[in-house]
Protein backbone atom coordinates (compact mmCIF):
# COMPACT_ATOMS: atom_id res chain seq x y z
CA UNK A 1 14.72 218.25 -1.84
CA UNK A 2 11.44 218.28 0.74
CA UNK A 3 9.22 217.52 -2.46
CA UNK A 4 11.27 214.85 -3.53
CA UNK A 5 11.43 212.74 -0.35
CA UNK A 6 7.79 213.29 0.39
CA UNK A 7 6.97 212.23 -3.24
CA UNK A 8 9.02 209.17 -2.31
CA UNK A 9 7.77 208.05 1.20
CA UNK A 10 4.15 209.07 -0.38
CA UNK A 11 5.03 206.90 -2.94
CA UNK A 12 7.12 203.78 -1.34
CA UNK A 13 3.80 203.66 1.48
CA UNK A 14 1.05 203.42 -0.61
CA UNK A 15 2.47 200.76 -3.22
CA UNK A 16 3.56 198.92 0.09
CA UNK A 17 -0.03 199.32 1.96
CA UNK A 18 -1.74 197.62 -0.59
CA UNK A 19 -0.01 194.48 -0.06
CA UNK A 20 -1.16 194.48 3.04
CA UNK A 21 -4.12 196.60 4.10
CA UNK A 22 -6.35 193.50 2.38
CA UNK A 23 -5.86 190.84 5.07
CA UNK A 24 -7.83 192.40 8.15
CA UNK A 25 -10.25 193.75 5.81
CA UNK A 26 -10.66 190.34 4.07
CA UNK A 27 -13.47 188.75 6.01
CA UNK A 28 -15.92 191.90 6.03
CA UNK A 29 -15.32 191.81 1.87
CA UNK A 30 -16.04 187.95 2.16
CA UNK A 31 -19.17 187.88 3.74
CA UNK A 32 -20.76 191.42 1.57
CA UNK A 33 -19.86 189.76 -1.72
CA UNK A 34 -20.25 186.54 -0.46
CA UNK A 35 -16.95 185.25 -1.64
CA UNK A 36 -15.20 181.68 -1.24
CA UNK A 37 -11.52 181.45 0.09
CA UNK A 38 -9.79 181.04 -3.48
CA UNK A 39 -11.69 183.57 -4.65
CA UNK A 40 -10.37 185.86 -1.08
CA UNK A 41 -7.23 184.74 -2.04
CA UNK A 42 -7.25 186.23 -5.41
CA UNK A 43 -7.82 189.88 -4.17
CA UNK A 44 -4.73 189.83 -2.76
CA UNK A 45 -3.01 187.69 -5.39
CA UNK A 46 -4.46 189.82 -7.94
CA UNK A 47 -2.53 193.05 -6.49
CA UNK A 48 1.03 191.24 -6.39
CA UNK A 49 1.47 189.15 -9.59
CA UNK A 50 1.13 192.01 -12.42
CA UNK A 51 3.25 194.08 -9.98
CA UNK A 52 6.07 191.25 -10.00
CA UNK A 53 5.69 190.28 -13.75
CA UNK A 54 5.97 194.23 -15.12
CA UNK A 55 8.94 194.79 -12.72
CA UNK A 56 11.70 193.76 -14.48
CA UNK A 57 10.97 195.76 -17.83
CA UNK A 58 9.62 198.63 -16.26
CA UNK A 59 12.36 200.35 -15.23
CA UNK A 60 13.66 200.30 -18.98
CA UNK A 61 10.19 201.90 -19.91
CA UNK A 62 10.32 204.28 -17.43
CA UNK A 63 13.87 205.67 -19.03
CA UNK A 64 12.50 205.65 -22.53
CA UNK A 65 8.75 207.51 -21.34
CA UNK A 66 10.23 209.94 -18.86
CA UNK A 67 10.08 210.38 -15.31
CA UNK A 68 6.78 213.04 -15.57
CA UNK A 69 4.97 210.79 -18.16
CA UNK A 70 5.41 207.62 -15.91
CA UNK A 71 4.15 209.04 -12.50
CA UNK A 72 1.31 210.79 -13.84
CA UNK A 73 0.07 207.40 -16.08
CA UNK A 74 0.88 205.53 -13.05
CA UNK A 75 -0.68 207.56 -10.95
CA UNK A 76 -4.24 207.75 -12.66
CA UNK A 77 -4.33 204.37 -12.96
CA UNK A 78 -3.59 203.18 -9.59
CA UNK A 79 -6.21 205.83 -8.93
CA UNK A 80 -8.64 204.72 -11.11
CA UNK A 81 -8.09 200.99 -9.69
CA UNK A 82 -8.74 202.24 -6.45
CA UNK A 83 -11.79 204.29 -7.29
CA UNK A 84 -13.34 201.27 -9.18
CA UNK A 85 -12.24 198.39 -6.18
CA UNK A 86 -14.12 200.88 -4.00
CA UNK A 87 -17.13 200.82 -5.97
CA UNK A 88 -16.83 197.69 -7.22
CA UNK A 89 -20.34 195.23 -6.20
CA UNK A 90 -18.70 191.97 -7.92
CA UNK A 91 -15.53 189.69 -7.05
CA UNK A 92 -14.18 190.28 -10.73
CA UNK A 93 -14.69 193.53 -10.62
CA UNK A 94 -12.47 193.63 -7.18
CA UNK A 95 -10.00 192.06 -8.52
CA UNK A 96 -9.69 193.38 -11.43
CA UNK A 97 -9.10 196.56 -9.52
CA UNK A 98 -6.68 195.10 -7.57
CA UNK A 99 -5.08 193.65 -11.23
CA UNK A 100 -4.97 197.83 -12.10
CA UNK A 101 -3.31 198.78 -9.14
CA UNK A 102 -0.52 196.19 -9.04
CA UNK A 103 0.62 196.76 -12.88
CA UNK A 104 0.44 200.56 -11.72
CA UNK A 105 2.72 200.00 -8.97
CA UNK A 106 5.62 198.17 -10.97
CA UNK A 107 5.70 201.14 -12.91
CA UNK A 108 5.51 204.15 -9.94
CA UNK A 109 8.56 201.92 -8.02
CA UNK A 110 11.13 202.42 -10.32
CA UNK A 111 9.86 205.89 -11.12
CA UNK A 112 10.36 206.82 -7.84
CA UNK A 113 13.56 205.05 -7.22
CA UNK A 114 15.10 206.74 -10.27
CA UNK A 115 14.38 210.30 -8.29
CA UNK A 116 17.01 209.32 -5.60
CA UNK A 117 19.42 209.12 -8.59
CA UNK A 118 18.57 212.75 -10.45
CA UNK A 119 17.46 214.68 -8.07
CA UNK A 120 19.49 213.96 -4.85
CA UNK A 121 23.38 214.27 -4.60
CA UNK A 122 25.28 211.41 -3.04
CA UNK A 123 24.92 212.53 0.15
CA UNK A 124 21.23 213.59 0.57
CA UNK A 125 20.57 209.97 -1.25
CA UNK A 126 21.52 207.83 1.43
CA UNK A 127 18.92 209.74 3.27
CA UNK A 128 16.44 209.27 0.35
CA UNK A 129 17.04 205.42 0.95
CA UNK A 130 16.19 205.94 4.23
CA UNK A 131 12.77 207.55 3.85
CA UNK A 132 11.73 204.98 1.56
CA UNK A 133 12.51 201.71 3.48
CA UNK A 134 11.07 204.45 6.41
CA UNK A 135 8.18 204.12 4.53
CA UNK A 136 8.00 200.90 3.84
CA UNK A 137 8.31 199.35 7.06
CA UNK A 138 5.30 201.72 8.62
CA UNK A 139 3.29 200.17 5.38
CA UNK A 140 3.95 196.79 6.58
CA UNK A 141 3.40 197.43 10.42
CA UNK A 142 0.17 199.72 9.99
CA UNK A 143 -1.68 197.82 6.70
CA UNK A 144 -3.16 194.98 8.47
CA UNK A 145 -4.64 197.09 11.29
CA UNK A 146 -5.48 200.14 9.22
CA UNK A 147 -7.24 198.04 6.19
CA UNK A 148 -9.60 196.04 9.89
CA UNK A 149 -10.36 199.73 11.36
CA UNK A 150 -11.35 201.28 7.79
CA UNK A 151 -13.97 197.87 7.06
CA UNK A 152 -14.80 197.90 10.62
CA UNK A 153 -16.14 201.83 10.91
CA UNK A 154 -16.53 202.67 7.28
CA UNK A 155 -17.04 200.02 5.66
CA UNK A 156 -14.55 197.95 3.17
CA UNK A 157 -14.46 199.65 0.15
CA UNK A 158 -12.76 202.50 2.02
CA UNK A 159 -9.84 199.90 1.83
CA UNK A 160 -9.22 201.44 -1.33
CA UNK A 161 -10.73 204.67 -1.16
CA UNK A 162 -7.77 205.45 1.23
CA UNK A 163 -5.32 205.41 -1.40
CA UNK A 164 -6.86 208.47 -3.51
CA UNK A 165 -5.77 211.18 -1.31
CA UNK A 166 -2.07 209.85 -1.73
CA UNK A 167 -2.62 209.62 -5.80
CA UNK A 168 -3.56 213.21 -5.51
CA UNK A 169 -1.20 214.15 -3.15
CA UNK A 170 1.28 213.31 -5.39
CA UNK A 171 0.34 214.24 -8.84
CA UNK A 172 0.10 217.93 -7.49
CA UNK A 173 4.09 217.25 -6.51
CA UNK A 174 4.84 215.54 -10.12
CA UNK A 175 5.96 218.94 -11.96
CA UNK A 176 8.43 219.60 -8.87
CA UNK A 177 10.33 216.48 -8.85
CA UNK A 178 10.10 214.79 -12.11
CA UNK A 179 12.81 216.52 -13.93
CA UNK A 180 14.60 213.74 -16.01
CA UNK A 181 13.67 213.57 -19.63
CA UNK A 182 12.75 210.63 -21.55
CA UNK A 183 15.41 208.59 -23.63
CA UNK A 184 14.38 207.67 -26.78
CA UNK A 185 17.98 205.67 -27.07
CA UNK A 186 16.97 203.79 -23.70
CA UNK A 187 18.17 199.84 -24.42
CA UNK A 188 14.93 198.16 -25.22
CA UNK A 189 12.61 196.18 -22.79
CA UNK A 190 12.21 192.21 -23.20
CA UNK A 191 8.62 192.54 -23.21
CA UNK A 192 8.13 189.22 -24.87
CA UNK A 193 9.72 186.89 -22.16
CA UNK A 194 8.11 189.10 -19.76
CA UNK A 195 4.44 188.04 -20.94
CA UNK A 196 5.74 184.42 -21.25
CA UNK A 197 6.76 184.02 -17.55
CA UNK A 198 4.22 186.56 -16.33
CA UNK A 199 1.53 183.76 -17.94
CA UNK A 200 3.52 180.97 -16.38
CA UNK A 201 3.15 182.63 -12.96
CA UNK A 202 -0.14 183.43 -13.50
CA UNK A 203 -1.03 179.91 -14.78
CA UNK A 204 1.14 177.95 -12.09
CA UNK A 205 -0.52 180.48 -8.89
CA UNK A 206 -4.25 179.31 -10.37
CA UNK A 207 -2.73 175.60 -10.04
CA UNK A 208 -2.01 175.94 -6.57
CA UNK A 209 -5.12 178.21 -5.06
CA UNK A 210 -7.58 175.80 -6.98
CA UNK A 211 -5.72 172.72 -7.86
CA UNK A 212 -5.56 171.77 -11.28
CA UNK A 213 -3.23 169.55 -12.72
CA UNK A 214 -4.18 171.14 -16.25
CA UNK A 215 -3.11 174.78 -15.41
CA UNK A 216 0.22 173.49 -13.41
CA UNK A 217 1.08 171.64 -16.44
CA UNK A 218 0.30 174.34 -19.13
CA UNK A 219 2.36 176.85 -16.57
CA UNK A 220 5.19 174.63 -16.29
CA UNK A 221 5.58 174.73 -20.62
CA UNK A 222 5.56 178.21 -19.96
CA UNK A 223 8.34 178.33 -17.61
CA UNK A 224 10.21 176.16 -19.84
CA UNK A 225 9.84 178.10 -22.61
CA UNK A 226 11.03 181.34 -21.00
CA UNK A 227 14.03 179.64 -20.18
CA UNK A 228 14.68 178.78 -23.36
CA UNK A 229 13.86 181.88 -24.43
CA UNK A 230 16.36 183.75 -22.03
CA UNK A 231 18.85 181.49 -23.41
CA UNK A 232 18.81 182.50 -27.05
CA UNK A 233 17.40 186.15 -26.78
CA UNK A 234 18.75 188.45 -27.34
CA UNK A 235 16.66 190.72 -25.01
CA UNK A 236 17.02 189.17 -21.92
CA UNK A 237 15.18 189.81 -19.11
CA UNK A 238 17.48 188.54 -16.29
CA UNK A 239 21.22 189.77 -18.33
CA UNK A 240 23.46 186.84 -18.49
CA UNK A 241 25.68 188.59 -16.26
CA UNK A 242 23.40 188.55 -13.42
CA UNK A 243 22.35 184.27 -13.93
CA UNK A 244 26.07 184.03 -13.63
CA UNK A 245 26.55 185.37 -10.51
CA UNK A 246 25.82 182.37 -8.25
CA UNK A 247 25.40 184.97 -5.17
CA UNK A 248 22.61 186.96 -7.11
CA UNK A 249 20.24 183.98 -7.97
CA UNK A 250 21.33 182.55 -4.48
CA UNK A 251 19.63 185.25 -2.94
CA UNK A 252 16.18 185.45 -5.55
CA UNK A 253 15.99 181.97 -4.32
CA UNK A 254 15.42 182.56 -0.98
CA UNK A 255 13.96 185.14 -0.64
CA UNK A 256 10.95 183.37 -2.69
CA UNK A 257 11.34 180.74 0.39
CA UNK A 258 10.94 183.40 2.73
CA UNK A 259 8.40 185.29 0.92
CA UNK A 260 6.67 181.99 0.37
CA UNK A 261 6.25 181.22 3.96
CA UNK A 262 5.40 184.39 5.46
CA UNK A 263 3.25 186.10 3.27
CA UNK A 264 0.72 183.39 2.85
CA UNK A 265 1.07 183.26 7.29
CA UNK A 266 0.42 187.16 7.31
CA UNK A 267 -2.29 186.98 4.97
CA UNK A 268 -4.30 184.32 6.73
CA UNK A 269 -3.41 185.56 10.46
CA UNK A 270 -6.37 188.67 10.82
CA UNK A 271 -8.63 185.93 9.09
CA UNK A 272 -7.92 183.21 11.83
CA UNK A 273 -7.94 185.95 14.78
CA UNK A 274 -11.53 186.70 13.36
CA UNK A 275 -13.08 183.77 12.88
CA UNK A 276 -11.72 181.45 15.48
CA UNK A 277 -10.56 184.34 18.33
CA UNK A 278 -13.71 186.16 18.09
CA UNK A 279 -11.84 189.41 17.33
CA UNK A 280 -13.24 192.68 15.41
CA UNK A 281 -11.13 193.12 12.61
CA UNK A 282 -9.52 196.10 14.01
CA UNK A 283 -7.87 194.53 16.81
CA UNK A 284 -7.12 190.93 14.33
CA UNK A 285 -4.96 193.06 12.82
CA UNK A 286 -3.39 194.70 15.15
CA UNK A 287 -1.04 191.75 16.67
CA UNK A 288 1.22 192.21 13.10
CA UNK A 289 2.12 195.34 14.45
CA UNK A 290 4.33 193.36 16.72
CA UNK A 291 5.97 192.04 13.91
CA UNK A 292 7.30 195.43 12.43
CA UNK A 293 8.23 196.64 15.61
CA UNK A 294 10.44 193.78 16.27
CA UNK A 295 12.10 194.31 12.15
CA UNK A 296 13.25 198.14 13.38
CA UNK A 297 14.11 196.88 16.89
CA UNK A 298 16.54 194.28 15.50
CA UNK A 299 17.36 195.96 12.59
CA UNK A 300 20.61 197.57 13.62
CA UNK A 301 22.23 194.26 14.68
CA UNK A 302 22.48 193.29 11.20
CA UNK A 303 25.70 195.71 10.70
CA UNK A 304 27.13 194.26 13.91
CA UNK A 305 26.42 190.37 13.05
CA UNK A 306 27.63 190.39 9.13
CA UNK A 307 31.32 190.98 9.82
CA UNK A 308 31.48 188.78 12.67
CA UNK A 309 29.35 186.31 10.65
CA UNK A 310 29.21 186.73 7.35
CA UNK A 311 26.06 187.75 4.78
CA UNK A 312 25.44 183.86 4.64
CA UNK A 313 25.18 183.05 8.64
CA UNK A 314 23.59 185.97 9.17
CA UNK A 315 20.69 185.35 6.87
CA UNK A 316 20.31 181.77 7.48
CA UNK A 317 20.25 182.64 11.58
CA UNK A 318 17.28 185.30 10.90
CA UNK A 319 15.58 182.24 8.98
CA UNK A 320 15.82 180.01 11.07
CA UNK A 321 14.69 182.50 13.62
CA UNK A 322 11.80 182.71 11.69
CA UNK A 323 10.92 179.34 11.58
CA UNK A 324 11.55 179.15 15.27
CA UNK A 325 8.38 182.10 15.60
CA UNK A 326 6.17 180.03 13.33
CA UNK A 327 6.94 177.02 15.71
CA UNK A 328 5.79 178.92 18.86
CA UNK A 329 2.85 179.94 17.32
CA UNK A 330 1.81 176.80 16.28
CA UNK A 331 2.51 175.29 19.39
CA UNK A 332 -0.19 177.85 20.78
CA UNK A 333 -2.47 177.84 18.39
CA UNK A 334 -4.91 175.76 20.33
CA UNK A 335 -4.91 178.57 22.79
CA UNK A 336 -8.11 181.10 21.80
CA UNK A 337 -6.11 183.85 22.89
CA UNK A 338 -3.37 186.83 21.29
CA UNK A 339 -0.62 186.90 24.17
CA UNK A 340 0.54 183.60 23.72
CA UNK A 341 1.35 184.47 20.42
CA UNK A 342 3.19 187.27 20.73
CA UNK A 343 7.10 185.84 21.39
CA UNK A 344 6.69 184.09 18.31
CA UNK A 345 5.74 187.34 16.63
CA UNK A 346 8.59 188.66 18.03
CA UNK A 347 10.69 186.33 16.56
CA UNK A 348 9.58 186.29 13.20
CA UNK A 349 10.05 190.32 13.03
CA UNK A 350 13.53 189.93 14.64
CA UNK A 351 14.67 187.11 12.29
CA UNK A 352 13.19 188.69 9.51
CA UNK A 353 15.47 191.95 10.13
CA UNK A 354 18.63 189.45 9.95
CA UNK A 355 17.42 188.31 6.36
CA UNK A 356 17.99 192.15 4.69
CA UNK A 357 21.60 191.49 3.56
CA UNK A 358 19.75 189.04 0.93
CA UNK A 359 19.65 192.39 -0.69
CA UNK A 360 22.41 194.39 0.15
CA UNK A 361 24.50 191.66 -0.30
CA UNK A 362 23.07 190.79 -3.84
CA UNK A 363 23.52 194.27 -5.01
CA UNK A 364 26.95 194.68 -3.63
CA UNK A 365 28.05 191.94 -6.22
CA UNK A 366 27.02 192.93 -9.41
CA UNK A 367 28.23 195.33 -11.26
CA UNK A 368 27.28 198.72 -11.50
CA UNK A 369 25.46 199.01 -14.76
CA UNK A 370 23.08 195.96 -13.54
CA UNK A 371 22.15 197.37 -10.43
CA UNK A 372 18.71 198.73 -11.49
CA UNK A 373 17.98 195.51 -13.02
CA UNK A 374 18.63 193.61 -10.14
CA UNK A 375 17.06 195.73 -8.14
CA UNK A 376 14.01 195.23 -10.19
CA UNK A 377 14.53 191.61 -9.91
CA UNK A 378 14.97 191.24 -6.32
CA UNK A 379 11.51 193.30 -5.66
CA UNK A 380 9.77 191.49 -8.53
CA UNK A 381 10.68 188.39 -6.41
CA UNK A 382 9.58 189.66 -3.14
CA UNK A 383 6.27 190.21 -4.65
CA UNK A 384 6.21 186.77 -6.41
CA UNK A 385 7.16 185.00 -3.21
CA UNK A 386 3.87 187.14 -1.68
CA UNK A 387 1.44 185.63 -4.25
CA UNK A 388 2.81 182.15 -4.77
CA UNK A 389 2.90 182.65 -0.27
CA UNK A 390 -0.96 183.53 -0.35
CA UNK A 391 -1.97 180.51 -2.22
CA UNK A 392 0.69 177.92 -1.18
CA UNK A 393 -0.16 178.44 2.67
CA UNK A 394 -4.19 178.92 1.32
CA UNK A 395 -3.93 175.52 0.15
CA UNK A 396 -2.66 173.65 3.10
CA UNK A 397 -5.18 175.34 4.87
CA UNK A 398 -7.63 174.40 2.88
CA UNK A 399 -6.63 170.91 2.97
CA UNK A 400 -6.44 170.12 6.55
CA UNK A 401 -9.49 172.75 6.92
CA UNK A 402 -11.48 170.34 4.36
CA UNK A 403 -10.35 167.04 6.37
CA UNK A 404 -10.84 167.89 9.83
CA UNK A 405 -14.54 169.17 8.92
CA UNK A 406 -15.00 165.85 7.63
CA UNK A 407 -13.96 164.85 10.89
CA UNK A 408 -16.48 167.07 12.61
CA UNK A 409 -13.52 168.28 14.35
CA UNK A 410 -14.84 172.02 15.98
CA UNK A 411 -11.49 173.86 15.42
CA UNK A 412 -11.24 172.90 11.33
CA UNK A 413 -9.69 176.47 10.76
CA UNK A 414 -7.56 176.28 13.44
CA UNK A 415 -6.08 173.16 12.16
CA UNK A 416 -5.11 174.80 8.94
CA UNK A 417 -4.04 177.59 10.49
CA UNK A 418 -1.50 175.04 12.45
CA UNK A 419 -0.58 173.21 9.45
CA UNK A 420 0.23 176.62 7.23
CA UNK A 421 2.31 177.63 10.03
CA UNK A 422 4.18 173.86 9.46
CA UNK A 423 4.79 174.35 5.94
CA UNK A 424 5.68 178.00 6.76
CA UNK A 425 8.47 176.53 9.11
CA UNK A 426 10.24 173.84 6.87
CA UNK A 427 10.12 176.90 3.89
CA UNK A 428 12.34 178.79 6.30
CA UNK A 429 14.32 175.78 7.81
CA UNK A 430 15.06 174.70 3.76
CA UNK A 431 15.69 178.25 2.62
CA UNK A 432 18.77 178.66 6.00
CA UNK A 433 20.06 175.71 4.87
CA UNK A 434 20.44 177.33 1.13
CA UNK A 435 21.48 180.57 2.42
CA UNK A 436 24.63 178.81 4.11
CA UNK A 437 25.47 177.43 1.00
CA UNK A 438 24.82 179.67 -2.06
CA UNK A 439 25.27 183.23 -0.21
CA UNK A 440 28.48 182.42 0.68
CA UNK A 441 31.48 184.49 -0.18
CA UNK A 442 33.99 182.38 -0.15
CA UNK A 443 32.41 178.71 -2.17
CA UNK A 444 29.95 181.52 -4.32
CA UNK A 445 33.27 183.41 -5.52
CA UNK A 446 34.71 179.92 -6.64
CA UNK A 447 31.56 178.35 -8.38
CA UNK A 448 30.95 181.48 -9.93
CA UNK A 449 33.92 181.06 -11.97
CA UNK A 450 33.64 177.01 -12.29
CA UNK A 451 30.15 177.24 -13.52
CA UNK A 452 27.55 178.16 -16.49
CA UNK A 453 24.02 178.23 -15.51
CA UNK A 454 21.51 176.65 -17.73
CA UNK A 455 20.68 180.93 -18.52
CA UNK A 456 24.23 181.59 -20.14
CA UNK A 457 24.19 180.85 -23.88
CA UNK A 458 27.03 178.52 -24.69
């Protein structure tokens, strides 16, 4: 049991650091390689959008390869992607690192999850569970400030080199935990529609982080065509079952809102604390701590607030909680220093802890034999919601960033800073609104049986 929930907090923190040890690190990598910020943007990017498009099929390959076969590939390869961003002396090499440790990562997650299931009874699982959202959460509140003391002191290539003694770590526990066999009669993965939307999220991200009307159309086909697809295959990658169930897509939908609004903020925070606060990139980072430590302060309210509540009050209240922090930071972003910014950090991590029953709830509703696909889906989204976040919010900045040098306006990155945290705010404000209405049990029960999505073949 000890091997298994260390190979799974080993695992669940190192596949979470590396969406987020980049941003305090970014700058130092910017200026040695000399990079632009769509190209900056990328690294990051690059990390979360194989990760989301491999998702939802890998957990079927993981079933037909075998638990041992899976973690050690996986392994080696987000190894060797972290051994080669390390020593990479190029932006193309660096991201296509980070491209290598993403698609590694969609497979290790479900690996890992499946251990809870064969090698812990029902009762040590729940504990499992714990470790790994443990794990997570110290990921999210140590990545940014970690990744700015590793490029600060050792330089940034270390902000990969810190992930090899967790690869080896766990490859020497592999052969303990990774007893399920491989299923040769495992259903078979829709591997097709997953390259035709992975394209169509690569294609429509490149539209938005450098903006082409060319790639946002060609992406758009693609989406198109993967609906179509999912409509008459007859290997679906979202089961018809789950585009049914009005509380299920309710929830993938905003949670990209979410995502899409505070990623892209998180990313670009340790970058404006840098530039325009004057900050090493240690102590940019370090403010997001505040954030986490807020998520585990409020997270044991959410039992208490959803049966008073309801799943669908509760998670539009954390969002608009949310959007409130945004809107206090923005109000003091003219302000060249941290404190002022920290009740609105607060509030961000404390609405953000009211938004978890997106999941619960979700996976409460379907049935049983879909849970590890919606699983899959819901985290494929979270890391969608992270890219498409990075370059959405990268844009605006951009944008006002572009005008108000124009302007010869001293604060130009400030400005864009402000106007990301704008956009961030009505993302969160629109996604309450459509958490009242689609996560609710009562109207979702009813349309569920009134309606067929565009998804269900006829």
């Amino acid at each position: 049991m000890r091997a298994t929930l260390l190979m799974i907090g080993l695992g669940a923190f190192v596949t979470t650091l590396d969406n987020t040890i980049v941003a305090a690190g970014a700058p130092s990598l910017a200026r040695e390689l000399g990079l632009d910020l769509p190209t900056l943007q990328w690294v990051s990017i690059g990390y979360m959008l194989p990760f989301a498009g491999l998702l939802p099929v890998a957990g079927t390959l993981v079933d037909r390869w075998g638990q041992a076969a899976t973690l050690r590939a996986g392994l080696l390869v987000f190894g060797a992607g972290a051994a080669a961003g390390g020593f990479a002396t190029t932006a193309w090499l660096v991201i296509s690192a980070r491209v290598l440790q993403g698609a590694a990562a969609a497979f290790l997650v479900p690996a890992l999850l499946s251990l809870l299931r064969t090698d812990l009874d029902a009762r040590r699982r729940a504990f499992g569970a714990t470790v790994w959202t443990a794990c997570l959460a110290a990921a999210l509140a140590l990545g940014p400030t970690l990744g700015g003391a590793l490029s600060e002191y050792l330089g940034w290539g270390w902000i990969f080199f810190v992930n090899l003694p967790f690869v080896a770590a766990m490859l020497a526990l592999v052969r303990k935990v990774a007893l399920a066999k491989r299923d040769p009669a495992a259903g078979r993965p829709a591997v097709r529609s997953m390259l035709v939307v992975t394209t169509a999220m690569v294609l429509i991200t490149a539209a938005v982080v450098e903006p082409s009307a060319v790639l946002g159309a060609v992406g758009t086909a693609f989406a198109i065509w993967f609906l179509f697809r999912e409509r008459r295959a007859r290997v679906r990658l979202m089961p018809k079952e789950l585009t049914r169930t009005r509380v299920f897509t309710g929830a993938l939908t905003v949670q990209l809102l979410w995502g899409l609004g505070v990623s892209g903020v998180f990313f670009f925070t340790p970058l404006l604390h840098q530039e325009s606060l004057g900050l090493g990139p240690t102590l940019a980072g370090l403010p997001l701590v505040v954030v986490a430590v807020a998520v585990v302060a409020a997270t044991p309210l959410v039992p208490w607030a959803v049966p008073r509540w309801g799943p669908h009050r509760t998670v539009a209240a954390g969002l608009a909680t949310v959007a409130a922090g945004l809107l206090v930071i923005a109000a003091v972003n003219h302000l060249p220093e941290v404190p002022p910014r920290i009740p609105g950090l607060v509030l961000i991590g404390a609405g953000s802890a009211l938004t978890t029953p997106l999941t619960s709830y979700a996976l409460e509703i379907v049935a049983e034999r879909h849970a590890g696909t919606a699983s899959g889906l819901l985290t494929a989204s979270r890391e969608l919601s992270s890219a498409l976040g990075v370059a959405l919010i990268g844009a605006v900045l951009s944008v006002v960033r572009t005008a108000r040098l124009d302007e010869g306006a001293p604060a130009a990155l400030a400005d864009g800073y402000t106007a990301g945290l704008l956009t961030a705010a009505a993302l969160q404000l629109a996604g309450a609104l459509l958490a009242l209405r689609l996560l609710n049990p009562r109207s979702s029960c009813r349309s569920d049986k009134e309606s067929t999505p565009f998804l269900t073949s006829p």
